[in-house]
N, C-alpha and C. Protein backbone atom coordinates (compact mmCIF):
# COMPACT_ATOMS: atom_id res chain seq x y z
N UNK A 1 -10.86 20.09 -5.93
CA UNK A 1 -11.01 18.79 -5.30
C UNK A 1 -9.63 18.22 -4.98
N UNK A 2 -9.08 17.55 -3.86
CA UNK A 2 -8.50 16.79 -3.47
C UNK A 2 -7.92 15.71 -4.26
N UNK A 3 -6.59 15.63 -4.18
CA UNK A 3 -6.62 14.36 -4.77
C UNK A 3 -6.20 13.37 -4.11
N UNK A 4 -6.90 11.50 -4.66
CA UNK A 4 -7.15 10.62 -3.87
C UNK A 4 -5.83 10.30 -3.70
N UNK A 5 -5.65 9.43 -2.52
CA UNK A 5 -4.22 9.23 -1.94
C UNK A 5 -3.67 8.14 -2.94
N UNK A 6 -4.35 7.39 -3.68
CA UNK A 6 -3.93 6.65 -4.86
C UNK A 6 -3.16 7.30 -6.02
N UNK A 7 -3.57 8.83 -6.34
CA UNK A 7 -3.43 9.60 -6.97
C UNK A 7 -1.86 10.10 -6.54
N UNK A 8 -1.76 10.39 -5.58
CA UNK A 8 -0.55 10.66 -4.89
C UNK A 8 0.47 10.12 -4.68
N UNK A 9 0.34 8.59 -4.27
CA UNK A 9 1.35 7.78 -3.75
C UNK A 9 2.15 7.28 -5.52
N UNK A 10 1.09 7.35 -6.62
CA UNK A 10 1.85 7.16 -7.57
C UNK A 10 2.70 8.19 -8.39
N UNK A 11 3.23 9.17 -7.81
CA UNK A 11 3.70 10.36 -8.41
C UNK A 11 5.13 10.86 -7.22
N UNK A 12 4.08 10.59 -5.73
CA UNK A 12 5.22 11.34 -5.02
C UNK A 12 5.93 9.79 -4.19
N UNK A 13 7.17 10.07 -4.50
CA UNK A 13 8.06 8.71 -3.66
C UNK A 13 8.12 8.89 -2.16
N UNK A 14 7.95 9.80 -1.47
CA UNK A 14 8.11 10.27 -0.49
C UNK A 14 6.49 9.98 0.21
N UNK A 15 6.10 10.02 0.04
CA UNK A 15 4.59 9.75 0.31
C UNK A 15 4.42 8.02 0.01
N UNK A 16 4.39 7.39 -1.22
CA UNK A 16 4.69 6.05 -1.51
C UNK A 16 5.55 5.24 -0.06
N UNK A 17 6.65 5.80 0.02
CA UNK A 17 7.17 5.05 0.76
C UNK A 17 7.05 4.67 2.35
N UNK A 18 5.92 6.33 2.78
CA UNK A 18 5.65 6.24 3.95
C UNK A 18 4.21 5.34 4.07
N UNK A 19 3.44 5.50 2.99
CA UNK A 19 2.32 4.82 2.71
C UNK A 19 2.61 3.28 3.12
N UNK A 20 3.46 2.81 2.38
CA UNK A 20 4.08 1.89 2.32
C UNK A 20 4.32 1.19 3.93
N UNK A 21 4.99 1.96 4.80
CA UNK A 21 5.77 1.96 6.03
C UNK A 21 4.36 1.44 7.04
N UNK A 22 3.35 2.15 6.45
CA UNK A 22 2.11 2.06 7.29
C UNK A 22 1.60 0.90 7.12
N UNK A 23 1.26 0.60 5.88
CA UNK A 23 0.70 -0.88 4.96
C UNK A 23 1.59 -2.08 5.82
N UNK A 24 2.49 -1.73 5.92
CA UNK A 24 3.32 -3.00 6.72
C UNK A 24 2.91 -3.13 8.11
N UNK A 25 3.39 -2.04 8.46
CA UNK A 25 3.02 -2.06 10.20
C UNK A 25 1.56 -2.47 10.70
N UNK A 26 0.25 -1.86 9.65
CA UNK A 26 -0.77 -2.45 10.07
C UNK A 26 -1.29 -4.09 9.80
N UNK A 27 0.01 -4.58 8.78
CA UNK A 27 -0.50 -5.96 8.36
C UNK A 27 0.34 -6.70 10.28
N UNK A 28 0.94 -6.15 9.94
CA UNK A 28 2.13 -6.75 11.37
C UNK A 28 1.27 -7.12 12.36
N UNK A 29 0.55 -6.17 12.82
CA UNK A 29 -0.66 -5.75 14.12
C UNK A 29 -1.71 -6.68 13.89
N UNK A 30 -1.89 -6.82 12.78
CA UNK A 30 -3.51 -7.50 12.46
C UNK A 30 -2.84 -8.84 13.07
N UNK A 31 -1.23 -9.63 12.09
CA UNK A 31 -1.44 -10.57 12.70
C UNK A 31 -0.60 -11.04 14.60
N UNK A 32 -0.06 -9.51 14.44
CA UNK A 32 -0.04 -10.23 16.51
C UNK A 32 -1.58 -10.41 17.35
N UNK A 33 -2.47 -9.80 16.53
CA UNK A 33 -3.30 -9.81 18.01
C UNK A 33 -4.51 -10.63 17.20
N UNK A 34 -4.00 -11.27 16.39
CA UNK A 34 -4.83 -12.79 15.72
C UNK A 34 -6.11 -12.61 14.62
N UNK A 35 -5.72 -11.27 13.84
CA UNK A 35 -6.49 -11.15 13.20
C UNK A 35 -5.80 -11.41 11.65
N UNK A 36 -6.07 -12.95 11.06
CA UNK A 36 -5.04 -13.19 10.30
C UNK A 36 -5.88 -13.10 9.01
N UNK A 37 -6.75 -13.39 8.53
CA UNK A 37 -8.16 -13.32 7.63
C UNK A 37 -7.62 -11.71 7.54
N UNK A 38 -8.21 -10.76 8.42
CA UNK A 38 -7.89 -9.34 7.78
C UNK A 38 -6.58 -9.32 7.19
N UNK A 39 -5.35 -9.96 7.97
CA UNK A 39 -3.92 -9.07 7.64
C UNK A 39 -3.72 -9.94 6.70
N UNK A 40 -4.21 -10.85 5.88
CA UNK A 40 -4.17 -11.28 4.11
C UNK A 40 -4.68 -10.50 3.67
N UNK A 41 -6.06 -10.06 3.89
CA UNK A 41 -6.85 -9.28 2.83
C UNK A 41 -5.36 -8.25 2.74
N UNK A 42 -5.16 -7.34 3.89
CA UNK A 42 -4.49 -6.39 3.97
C UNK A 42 -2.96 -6.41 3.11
N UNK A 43 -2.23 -7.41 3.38
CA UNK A 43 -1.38 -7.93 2.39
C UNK A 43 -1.62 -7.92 0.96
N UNK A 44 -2.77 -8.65 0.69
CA UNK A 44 -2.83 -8.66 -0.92
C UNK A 44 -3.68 -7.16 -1.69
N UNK A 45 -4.12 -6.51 -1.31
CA UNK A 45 -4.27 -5.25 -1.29
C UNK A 45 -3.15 -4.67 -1.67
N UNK A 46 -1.92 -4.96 -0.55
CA UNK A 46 -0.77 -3.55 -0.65
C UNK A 46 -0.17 -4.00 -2.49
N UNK A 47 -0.16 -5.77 -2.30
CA UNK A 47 0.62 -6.83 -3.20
C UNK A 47 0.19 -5.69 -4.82
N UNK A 48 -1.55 -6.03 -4.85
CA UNK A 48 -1.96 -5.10 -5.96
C UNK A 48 -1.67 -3.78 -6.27
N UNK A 49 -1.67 -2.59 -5.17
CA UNK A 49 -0.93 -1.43 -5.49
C UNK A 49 0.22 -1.51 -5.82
N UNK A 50 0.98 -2.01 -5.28
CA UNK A 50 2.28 -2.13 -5.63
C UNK A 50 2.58 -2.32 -6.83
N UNK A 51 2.33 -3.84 -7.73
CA UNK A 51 1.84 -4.10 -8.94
C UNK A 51 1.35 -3.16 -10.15
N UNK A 52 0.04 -2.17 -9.06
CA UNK A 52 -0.21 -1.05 -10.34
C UNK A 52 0.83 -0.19 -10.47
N UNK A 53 1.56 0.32 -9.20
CA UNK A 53 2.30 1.34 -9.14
C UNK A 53 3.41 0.73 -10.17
N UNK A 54 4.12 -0.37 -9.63
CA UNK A 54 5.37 -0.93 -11.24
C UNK A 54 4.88 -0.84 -12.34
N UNK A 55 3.65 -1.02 -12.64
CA UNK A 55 3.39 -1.24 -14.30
C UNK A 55 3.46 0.32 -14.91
N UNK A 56 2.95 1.43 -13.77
CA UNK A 56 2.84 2.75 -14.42
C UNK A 56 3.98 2.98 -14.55
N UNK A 57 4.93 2.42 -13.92
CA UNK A 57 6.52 2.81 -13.64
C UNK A 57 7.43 2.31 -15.08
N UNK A 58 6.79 1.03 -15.71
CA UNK A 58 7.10 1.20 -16.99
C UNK A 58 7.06 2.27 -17.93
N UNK A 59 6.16 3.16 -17.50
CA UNK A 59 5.66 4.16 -19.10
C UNK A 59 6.73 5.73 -18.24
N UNK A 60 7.36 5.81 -17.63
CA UNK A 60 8.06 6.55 -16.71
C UNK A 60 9.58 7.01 -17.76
């Protein structure tokens, strides 16, 4: 089985960071073309991964 891209982005930095690159650019888009309700959800989403990803980064 595959592993989930959650699974991934917390292990490989290289992947994290492009993940990352994307998470931005699609919050960007949501809000030029006035979709501002999604590009919060979308924001606080990345806010929480991020969050999990530091805390695992303690036990590192």
């Amino acid at each position: 089985m595959d592993k989930h891209p959650y699974d991934i982005i917390a292990v490989d930095e290289k992947a994290r960071i492009e993940f990352y690159r994307l998470c931005k650019k699609r919050i960007k888009l949501l809000r030029q073309h006035g979709f501002i309700d999604e590009a919060v959800l979308h924001a606080k989403a990345l806010k929480s991964i991020k969050d999990d990803l530091a805390a695992l980064a303690e036990f590192d």
